[in-house]
Protein backbone atom coordinates (compact mmCIF):
# COMPACT_ATOMS: atom_id res chain seq x y z
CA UNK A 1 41.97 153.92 -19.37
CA UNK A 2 41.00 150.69 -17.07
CA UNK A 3 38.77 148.09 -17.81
CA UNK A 4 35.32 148.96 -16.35
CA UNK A 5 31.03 148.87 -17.52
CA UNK A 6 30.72 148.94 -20.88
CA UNK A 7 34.22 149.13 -22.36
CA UNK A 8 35.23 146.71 -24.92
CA UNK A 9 38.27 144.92 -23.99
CA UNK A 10 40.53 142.54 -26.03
CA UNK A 11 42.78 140.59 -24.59
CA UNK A 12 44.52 137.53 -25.17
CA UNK A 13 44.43 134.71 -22.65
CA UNK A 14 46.12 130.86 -22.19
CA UNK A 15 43.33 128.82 -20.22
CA UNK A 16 45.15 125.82 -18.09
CA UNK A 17 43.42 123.44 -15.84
CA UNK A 18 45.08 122.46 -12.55
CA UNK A 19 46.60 119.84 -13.97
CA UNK A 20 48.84 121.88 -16.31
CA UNK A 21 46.28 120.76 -19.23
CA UNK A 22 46.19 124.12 -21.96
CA UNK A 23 42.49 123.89 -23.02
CA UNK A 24 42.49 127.32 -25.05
CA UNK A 25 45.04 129.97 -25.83
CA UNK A 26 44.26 133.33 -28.31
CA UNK A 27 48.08 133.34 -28.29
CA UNK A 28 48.70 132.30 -32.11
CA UNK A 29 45.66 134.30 -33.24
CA UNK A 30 42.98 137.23 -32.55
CA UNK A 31 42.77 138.47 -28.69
CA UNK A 32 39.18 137.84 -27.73
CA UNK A 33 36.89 140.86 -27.31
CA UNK A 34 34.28 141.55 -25.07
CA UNK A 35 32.03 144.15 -23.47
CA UNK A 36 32.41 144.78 -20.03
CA UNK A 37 29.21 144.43 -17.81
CA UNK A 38 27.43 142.05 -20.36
CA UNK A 39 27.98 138.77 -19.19
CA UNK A 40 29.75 138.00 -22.54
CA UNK A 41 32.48 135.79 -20.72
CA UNK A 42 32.63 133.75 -17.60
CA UNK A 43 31.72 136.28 -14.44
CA UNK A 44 34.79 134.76 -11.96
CA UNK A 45 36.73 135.82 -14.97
CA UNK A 46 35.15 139.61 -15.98
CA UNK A 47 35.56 140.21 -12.09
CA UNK A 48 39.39 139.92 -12.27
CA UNK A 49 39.89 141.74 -15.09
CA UNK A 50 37.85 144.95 -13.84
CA UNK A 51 40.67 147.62 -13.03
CA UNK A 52 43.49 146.64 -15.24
CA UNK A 53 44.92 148.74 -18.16
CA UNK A 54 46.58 148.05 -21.50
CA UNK A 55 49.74 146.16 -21.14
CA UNK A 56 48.56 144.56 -18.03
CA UNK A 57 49.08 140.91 -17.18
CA UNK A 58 47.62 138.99 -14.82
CA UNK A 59 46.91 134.97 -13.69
CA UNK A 60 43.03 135.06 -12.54
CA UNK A 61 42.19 131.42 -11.11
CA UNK A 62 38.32 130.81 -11.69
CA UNK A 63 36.66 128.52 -9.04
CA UNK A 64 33.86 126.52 -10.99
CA UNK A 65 30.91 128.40 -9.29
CA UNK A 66 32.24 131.40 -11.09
CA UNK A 67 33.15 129.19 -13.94
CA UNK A 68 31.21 126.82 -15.37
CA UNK A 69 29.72 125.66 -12.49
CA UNK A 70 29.87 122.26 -10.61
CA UNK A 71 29.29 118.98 -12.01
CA UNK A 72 25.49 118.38 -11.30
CA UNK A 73 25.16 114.74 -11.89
CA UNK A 74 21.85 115.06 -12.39
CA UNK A 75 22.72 116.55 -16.04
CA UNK A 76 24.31 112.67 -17.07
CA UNK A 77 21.61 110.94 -18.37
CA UNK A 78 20.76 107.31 -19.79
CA UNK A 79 18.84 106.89 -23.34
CA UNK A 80 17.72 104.06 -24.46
CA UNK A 81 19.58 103.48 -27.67
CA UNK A 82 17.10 103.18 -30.07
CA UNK A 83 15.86 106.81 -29.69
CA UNK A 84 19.43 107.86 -31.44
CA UNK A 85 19.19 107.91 -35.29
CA UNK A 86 21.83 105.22 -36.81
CA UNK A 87 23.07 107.79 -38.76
CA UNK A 88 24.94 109.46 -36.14
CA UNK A 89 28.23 107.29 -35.25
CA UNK A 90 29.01 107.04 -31.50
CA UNK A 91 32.13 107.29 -29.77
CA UNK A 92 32.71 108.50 -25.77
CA UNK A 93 33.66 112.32 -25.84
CA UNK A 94 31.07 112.57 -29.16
CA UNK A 95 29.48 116.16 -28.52
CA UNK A 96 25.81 116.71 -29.79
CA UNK A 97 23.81 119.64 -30.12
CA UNK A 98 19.68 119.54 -29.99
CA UNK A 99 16.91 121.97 -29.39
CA UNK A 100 15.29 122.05 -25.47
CA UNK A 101 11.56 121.69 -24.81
CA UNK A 102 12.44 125.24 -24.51
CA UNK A 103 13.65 125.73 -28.10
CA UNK A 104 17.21 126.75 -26.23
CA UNK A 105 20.19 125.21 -27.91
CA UNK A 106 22.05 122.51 -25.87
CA UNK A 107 24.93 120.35 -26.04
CA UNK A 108 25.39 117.07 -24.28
CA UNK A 109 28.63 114.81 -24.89
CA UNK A 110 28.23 110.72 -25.10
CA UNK A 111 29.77 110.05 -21.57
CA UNK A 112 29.50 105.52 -22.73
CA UNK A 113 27.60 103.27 -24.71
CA UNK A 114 26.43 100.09 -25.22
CA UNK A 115 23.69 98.71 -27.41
CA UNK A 116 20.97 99.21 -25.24
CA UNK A 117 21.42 103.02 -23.85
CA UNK A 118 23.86 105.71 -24.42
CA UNK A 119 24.82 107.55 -21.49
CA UNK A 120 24.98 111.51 -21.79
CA UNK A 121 26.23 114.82 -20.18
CA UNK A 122 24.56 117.76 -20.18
CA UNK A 123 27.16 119.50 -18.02
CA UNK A 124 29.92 121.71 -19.81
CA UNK A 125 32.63 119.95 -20.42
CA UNK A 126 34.62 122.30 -17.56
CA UNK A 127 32.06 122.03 -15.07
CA UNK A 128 33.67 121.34 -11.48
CA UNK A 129 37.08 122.66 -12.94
CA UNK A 130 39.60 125.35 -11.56
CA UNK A 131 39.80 127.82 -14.44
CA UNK A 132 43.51 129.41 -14.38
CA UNK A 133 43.23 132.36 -17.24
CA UNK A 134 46.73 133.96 -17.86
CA UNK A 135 46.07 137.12 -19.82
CA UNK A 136 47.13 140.30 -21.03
CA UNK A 137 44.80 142.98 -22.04
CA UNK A 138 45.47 144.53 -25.48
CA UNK A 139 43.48 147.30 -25.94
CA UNK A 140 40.50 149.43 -23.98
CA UNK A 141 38.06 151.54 -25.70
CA UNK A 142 34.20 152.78 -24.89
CA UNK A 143 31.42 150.59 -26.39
CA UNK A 144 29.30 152.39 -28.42
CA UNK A 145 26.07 152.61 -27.75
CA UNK A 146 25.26 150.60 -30.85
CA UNK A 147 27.50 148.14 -29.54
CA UNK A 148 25.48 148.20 -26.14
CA UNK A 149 21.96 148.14 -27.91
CA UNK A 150 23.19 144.71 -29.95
CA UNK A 151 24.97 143.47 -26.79
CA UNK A 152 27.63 142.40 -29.06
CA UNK A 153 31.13 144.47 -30.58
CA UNK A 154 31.19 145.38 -34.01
């Protein structure tokens, strides 16, 4: 069986930027499962794991476009201080979650500060990075079509 549309897959993965940094690794815990074709987990990185079998290993390197995108900076925005409640305590790297004019959920990390503004990022944190996934897939097995219909695997 190879991975292809609407299998689940579980795999485990070490995720390295090009600087040797590990950001994530399944390695000491669960492998990560996903349904194929669903756009459960980065696309640059679904793409490379199409065709493989159980057992398989393989280094995929992610450009950000297939990533998390490029760095807009755009997305880093100033605030004038006094719109943030005192109760939150700032510090650079501080992520924040709050509610769109869309109702979406976002996050935005406090890029600096000063007490006048607080500079923010809306961009992912790996936005504009080389992705380098080393992974081995686990095991392979047809969604069901419950799994499908929820868009998530049980």
């Amino acid at each position: 069986m190879q991975v292809q549309k609407d299998m689940v897959v579980a795999f485990h993965y070490t995720l390295t930027l090009n600087s040797g940094q590990v950001v994530d690794s399944s390695a000491d815990g669960e492998p990560l499962s996903f349904i194929v074709g669903h756009g459960q987990i980065i696309p640059g990185l679904e793409e490379q794991l199409i065709g493989m079998k159980v057992g398989d290993k393989k280094t995929v390197n992610v450009a950000a476009k297939d990533g998390y995108g490029e760095r807009d900076e755009e997305m880093v925005q100033v605030v004038d201080r006094a719109e943030i409640p005192d109760k939150i305590d700032l510090y650079e790297g501080l992520v924040l979650r709050a509610n769109s004019e869309d109702g979406d959920n976002i996050e935005f990390t406090v890029k600096t500060f000063n007490e006048k503004e607080v500079v923010f990022d809306l961009n992912h944190p790996l936005a504009g990075e080389t992705l380098n996934f080393d992974t081995e897939i686990v095991s392979i097995r047809s969604a069901t079509k419950e799994e499908i219909a929820h868009g998530h695997v049980h």
